[in-house]
PDB file of N, CA and C in Angstrom:
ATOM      1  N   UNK A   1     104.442  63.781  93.544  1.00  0.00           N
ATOM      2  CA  UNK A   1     104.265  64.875  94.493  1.00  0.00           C
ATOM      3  C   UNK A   1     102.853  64.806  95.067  1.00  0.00           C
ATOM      4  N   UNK A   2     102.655  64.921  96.798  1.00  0.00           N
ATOM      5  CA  UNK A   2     101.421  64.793  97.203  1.00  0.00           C
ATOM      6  C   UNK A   2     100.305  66.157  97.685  1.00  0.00           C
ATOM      7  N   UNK A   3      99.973  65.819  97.624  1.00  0.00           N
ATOM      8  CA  UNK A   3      98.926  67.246  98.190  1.00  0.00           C
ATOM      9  C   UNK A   3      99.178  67.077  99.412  1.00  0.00           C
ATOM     10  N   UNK A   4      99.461  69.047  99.402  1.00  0.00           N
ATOM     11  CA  UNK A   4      99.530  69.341 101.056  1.00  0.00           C
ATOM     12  C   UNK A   4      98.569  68.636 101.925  1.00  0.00           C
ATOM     13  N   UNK A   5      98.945  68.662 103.242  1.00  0.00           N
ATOM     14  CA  UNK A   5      98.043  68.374 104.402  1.00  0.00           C
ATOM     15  C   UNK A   5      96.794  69.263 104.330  1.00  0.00           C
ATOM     16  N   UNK A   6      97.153  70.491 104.205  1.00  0.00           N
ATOM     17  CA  UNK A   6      96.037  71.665 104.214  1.00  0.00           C
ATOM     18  C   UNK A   6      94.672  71.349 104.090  1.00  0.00           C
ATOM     19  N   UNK A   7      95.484  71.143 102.204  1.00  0.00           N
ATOM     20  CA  UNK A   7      94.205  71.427 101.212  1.00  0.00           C
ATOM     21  C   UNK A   7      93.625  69.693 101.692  1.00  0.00           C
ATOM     22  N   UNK A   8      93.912  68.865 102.073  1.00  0.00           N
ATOM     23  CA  UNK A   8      93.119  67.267 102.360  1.00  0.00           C
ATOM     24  C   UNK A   8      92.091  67.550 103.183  1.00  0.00           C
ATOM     25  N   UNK A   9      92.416  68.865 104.179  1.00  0.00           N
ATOM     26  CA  UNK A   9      90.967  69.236 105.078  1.00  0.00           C
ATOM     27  C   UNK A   9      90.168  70.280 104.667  1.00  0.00           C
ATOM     28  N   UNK A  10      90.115  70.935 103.753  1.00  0.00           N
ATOM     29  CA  UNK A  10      89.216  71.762 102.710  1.00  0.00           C
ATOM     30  C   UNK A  10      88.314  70.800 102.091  1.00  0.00           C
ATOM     31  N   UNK A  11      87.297  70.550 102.584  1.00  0.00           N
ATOM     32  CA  UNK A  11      86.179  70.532 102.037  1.00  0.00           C
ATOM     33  C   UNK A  11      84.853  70.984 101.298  1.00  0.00           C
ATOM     34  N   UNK A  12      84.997  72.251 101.542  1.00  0.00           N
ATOM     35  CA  UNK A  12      84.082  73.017 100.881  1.00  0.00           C
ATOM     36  C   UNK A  12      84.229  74.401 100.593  1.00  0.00           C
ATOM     37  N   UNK A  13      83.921  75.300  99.812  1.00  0.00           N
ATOM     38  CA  UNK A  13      84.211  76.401  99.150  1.00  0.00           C
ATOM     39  C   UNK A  13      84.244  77.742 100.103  1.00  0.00           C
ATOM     40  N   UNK A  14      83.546  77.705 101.495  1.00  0.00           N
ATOM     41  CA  UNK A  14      83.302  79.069 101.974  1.00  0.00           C
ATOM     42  C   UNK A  14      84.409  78.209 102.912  1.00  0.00           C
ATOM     43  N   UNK A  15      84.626  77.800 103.512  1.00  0.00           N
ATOM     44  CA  UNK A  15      86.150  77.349 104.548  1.00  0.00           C
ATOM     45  C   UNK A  15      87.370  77.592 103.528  1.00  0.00           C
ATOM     46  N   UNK A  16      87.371  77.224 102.443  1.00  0.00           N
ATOM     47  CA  UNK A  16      88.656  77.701 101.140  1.00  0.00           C
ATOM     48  C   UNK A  16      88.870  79.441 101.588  1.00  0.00           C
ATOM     49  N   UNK A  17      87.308  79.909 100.755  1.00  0.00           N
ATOM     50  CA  UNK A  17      87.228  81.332 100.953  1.00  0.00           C
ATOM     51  C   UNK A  17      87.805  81.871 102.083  1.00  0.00           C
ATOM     52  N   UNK A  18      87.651  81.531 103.368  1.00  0.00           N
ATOM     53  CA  UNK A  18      87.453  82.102 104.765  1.00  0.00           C
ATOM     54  C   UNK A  18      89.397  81.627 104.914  1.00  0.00           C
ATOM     55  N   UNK A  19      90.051  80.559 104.533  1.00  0.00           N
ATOM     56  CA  UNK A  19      91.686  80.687 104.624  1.00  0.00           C
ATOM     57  C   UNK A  19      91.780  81.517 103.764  1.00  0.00           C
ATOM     58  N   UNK A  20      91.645  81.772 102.747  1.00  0.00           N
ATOM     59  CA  UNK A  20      92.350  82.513 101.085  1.00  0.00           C
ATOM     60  C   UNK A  20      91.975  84.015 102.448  1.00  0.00           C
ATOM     61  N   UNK A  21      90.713  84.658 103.101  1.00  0.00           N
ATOM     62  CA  UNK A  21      90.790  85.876 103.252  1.00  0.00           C
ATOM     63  C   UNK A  21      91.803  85.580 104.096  1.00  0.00           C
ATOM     64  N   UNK A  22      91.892  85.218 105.680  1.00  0.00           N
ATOM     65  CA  UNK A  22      92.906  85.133 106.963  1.00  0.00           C
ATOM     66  C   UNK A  22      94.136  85.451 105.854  1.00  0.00           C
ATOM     67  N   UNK A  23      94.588  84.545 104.504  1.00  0.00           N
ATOM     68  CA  UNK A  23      96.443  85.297 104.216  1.00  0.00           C
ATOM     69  C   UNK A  23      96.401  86.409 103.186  1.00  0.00           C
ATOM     70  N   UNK A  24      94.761  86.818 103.219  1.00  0.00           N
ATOM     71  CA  UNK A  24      94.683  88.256 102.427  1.00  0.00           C
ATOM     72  C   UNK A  24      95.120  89.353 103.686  1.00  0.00           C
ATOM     73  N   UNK A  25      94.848  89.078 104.830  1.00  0.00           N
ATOM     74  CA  UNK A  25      94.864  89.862 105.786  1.00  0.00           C
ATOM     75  C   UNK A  25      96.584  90.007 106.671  1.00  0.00           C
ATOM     76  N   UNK A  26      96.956  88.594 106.085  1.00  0.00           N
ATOM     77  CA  UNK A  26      98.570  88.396 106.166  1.00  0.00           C
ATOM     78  C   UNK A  26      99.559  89.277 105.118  1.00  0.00           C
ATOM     79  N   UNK A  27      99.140  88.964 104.099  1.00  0.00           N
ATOM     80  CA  UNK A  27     100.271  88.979 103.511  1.00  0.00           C
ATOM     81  C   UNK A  27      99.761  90.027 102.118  1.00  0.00           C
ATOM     82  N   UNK A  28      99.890  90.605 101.299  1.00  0.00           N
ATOM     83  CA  UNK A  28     100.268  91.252  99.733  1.00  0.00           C
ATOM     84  C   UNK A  28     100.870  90.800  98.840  1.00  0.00           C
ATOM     85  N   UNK A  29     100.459  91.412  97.895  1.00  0.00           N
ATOM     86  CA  UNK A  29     101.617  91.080  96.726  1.00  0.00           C
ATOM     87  C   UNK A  29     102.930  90.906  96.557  1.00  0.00           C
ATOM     88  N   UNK A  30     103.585  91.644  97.866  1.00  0.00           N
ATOM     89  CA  UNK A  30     104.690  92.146  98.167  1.00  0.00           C
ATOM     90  C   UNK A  30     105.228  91.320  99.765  1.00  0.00           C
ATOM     91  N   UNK A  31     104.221  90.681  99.693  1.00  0.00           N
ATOM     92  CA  UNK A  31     105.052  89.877 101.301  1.00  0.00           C
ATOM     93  C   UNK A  31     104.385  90.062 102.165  1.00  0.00           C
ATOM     94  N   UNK A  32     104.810  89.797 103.690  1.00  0.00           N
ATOM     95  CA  UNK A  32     104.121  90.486 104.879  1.00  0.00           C
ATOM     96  C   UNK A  32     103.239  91.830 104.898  1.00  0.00           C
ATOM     97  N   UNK A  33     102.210  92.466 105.465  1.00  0.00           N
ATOM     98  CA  UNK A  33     101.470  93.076 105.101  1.00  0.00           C
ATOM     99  C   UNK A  33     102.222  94.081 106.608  1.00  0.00           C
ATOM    100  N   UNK A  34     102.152  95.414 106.560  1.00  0.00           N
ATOM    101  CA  UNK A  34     103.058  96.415 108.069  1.00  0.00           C
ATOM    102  C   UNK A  34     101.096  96.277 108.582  1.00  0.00           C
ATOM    103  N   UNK A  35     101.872  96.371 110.238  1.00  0.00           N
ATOM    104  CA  UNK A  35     101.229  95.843 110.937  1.00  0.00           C
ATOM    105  C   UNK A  35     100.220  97.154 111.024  1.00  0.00           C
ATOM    106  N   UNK A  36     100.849  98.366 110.537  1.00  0.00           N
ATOM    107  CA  UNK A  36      99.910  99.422 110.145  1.00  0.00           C
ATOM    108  C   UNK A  36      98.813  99.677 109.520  1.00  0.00           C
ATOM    109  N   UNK A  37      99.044  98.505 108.301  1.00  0.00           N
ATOM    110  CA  UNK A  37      98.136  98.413 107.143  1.00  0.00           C
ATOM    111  C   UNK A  37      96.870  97.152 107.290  1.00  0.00           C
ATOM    112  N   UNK A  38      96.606  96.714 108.885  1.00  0.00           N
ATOM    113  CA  UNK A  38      95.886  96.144 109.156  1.00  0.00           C
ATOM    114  C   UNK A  38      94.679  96.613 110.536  1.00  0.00           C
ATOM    115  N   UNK A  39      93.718  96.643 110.471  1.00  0.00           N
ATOM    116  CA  UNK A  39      92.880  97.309 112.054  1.00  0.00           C
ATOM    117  C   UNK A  39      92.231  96.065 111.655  1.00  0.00           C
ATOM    118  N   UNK A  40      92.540  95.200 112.926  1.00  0.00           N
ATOM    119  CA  UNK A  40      90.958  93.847 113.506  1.00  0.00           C
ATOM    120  C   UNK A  40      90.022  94.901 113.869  1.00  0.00           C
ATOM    121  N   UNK A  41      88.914  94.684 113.938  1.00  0.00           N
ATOM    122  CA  UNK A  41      87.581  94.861 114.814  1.00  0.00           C
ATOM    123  C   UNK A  41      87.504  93.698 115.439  1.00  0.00           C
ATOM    124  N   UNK A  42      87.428  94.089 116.814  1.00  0.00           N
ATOM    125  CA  UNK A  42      87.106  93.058 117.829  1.00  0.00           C
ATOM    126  C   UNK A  42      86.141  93.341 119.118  1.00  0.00           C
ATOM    127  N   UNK A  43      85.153  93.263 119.043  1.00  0.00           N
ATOM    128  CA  UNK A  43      84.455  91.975 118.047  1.00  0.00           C
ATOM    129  C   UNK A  43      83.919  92.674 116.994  1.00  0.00           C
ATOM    130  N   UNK A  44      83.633  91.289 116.331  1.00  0.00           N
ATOM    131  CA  UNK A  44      83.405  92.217 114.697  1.00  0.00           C
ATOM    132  C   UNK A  44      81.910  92.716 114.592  1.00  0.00           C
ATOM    133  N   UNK A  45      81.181  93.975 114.073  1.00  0.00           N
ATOM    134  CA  UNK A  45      80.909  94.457 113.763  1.00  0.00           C
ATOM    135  C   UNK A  45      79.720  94.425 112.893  1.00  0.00           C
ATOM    136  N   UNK A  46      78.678  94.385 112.882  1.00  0.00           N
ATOM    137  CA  UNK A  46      77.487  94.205 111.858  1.00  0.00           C
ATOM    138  C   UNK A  46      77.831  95.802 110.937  1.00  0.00           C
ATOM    139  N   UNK A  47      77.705  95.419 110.005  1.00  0.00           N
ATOM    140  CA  UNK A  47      77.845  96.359 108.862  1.00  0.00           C
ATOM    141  C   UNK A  47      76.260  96.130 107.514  1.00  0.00           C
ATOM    142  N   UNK A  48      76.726  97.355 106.586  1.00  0.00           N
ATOM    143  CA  UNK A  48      75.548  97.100 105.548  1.00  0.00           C
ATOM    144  C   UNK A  48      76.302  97.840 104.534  1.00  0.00           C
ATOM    145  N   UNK A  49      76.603  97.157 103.465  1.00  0.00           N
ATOM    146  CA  UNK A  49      77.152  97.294 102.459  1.00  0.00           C
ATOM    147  C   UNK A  49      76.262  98.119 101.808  1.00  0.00           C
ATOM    148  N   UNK A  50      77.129  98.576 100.350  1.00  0.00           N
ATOM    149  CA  UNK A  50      76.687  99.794  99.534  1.00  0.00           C
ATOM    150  C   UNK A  50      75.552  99.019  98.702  1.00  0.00           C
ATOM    151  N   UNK A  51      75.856  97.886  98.904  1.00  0.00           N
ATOM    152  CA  UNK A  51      74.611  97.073  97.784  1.00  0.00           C
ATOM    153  C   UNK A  51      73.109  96.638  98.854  1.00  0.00           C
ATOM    154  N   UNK A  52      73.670  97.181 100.321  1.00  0.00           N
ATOM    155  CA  UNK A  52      72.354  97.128 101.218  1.00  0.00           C
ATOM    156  C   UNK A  52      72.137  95.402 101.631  1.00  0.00           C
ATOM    157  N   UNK A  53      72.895  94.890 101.721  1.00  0.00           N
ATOM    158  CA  UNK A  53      73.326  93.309 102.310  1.00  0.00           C
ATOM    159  C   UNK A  53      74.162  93.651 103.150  1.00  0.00           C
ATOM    160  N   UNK A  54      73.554  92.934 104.475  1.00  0.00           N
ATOM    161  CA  UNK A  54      74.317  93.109 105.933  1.00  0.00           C
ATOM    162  C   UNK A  54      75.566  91.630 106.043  1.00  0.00           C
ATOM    163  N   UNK A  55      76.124  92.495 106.735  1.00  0.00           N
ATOM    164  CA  UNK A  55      77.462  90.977 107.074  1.00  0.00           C
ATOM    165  C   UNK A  55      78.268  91.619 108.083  1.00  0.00           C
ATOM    166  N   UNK A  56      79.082  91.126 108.909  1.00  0.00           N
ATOM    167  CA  UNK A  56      79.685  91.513 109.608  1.00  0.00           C
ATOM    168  C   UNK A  56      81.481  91.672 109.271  1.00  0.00           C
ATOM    169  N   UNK A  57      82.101  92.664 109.637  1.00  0.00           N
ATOM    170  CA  UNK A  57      82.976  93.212 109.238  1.00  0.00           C
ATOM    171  C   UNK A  57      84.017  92.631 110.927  1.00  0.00           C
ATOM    172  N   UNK A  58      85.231  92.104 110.930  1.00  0.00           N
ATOM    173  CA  UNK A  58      85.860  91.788 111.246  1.00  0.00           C
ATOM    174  C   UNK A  58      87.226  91.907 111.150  1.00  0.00           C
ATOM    175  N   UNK A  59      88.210  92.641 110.137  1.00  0.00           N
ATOM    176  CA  UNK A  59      89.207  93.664 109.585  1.00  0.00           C
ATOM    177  C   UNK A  59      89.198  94.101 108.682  1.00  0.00           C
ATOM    178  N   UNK A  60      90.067  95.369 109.348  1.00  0.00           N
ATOM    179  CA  UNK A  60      90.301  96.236 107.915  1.00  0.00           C
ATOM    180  C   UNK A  60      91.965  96.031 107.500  1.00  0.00           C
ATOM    181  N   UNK A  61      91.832  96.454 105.824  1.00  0.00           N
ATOM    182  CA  UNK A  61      93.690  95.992 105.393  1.00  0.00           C
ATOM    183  C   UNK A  61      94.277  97.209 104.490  1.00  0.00           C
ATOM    184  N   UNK A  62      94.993  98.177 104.611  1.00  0.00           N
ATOM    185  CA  UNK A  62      95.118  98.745 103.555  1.00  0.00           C
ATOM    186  C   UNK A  62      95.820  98.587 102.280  1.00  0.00           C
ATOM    187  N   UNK A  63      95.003  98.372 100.954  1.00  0.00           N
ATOM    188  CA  UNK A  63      96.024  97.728  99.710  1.00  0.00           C
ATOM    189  C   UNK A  63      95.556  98.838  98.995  1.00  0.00           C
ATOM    190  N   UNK A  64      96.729  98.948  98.490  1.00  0.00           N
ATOM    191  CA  UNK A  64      97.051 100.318  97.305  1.00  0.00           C
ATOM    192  C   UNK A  64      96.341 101.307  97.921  1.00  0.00           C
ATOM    193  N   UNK A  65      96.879 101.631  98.895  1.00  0.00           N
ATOM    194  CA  UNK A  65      96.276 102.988  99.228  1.00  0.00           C
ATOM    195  C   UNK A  65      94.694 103.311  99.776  1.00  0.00           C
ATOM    196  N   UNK A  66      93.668 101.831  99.516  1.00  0.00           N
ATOM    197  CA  UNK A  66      92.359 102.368 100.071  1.00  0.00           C
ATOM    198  C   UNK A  66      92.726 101.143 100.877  1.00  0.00           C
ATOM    199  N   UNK A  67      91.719 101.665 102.317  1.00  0.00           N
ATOM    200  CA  UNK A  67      90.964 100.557 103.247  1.00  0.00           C
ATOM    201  C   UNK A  67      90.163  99.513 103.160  1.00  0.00           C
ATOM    202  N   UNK A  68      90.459  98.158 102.559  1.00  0.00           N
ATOM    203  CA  UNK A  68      89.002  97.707 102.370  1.00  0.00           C
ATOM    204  C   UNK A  68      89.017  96.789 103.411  1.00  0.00           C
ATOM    205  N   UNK A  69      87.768  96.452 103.658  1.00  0.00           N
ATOM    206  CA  UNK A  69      86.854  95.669 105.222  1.00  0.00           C
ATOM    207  C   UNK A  69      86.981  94.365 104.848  1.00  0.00           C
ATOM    208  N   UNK A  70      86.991  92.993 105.664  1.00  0.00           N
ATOM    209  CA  UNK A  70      86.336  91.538 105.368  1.00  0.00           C
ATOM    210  C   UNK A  70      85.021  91.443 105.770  1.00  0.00           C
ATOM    211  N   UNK A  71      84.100  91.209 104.670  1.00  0.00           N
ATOM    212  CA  UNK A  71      83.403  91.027 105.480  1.00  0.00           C
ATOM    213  C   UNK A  71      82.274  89.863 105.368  1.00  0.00           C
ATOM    214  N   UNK A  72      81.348  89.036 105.975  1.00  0.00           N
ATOM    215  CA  UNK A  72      81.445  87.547 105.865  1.00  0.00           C
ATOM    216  C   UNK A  72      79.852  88.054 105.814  1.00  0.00           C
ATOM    217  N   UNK A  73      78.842  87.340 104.814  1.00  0.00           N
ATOM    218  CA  UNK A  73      77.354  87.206 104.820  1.00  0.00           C
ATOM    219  C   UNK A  73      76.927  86.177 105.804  1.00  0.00           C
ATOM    220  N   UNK A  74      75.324  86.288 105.844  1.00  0.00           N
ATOM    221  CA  UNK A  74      75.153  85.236 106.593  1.00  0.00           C
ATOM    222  C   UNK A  74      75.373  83.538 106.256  1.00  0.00           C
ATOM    223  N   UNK A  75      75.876  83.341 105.404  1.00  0.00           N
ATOM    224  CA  UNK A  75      76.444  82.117 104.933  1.00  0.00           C
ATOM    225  C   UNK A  75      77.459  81.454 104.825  1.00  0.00           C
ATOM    226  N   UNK A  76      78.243  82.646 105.680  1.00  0.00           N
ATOM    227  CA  UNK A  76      80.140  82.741 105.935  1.00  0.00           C
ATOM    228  C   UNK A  76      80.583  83.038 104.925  1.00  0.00           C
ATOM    229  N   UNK A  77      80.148  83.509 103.749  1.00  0.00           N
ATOM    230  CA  UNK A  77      81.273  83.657 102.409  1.00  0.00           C
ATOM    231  C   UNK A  77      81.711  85.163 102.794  1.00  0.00           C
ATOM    232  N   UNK A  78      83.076  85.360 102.523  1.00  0.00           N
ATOM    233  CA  UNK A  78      83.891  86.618 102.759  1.00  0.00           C
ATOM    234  C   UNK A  78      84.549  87.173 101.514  1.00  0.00           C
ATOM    235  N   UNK A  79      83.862  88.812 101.799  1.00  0.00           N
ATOM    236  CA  UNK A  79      84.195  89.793 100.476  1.00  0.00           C
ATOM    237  C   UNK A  79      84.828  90.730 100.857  1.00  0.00           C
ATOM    238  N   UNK A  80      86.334  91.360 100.247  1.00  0.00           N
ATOM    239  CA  UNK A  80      86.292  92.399 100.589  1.00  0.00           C
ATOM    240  C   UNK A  80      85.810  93.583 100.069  1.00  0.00           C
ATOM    241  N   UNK A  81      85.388  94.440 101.060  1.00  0.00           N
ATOM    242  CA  UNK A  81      84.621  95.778 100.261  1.00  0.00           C
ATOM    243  C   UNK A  81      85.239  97.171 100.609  1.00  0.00           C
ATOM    244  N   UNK A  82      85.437  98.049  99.841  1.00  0.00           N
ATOM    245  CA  UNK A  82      86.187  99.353 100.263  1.00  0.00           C
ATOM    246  C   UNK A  82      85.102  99.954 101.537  1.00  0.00           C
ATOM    247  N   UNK A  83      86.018 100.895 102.386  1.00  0.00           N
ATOM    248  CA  UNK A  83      85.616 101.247 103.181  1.00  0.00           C
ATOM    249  C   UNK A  83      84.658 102.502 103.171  1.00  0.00           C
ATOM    250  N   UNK A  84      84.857 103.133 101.841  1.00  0.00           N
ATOM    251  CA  UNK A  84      83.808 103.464 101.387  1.00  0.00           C
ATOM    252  C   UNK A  84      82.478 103.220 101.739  1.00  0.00           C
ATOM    253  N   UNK A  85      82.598 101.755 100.842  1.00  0.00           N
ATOM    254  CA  UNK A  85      80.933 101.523 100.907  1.00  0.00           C
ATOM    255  C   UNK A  85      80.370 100.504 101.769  1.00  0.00           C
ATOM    256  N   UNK A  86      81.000 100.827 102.993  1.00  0.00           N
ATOM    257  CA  UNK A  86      80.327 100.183 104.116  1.00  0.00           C
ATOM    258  C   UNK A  86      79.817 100.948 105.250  1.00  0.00           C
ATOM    259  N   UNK A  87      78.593 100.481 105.792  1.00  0.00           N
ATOM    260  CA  UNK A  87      78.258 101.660 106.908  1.00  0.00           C
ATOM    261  C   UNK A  87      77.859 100.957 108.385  1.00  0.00           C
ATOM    262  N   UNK A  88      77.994 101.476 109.522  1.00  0.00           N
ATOM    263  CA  UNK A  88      77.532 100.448 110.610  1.00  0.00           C
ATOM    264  C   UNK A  88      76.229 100.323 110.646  1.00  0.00           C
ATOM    265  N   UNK A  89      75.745  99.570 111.034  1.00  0.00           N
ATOM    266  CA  UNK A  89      73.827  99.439 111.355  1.00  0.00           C
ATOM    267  C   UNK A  89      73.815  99.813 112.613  1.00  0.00           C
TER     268      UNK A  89
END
C-alpha cells in the first residue's frame, strides 16, 4: 500500500498544521460541519489573544456549543482559540 499523493507534498509541519485546520473548518466528529456552524472573516482580521500574542483570525466554527476562531501567528502555525479569548486590535 502507497502513500497518498497528499501527504508526498507535505513537507513541513506548519503546511500539515494549516491542511489538518482547512478540514477542522470542514468537517467534525460527526461529518460535514452546517454551514451555520461556520463564519469566514474575509479578510481576516488581526486579533490578540488572551495570552496577548497577535495572529490573525480568519474563521470562526462552532464545536460543542462554543465559537472558537483559527487563528495563524506570525509563523503560519494555526490554533484554535475560543472566542472568548480573543479581542480585535
Amino acid at each position: 500500500m502507497g502513500i497518498s499523493p497528499l501527504y508526498q507534498y507535505i513537507d513541513d509541519e506548519t503546511e500539515a498544521h494549516r491542511i489538518a485546520s482547512d478540514l477542522d473548518v470542514q468537517y467534525d466528529a460527526h461529518g460535514p460541519r452546517p454551514a451555520d456552524a461556520v463564519r469566514r472573516v474575509d479578510p481576516a482580521q488581526p486579533v490578540e489573544r488572551a495570552e496577548w500574542r497577535s495572529g490573525e483570525l480568519d474563521v470562526w466554527i462552532r464545536d460543542n456549543g462554543q465559537w472558537l476562531g483559527r487563528v495563524r501567528d506570525e509563523k503560519g502555525r494555526v490554533n484554535w482559540i475560543p472566542g472568548s479569548d480573543l479581542r480585535p486590535l
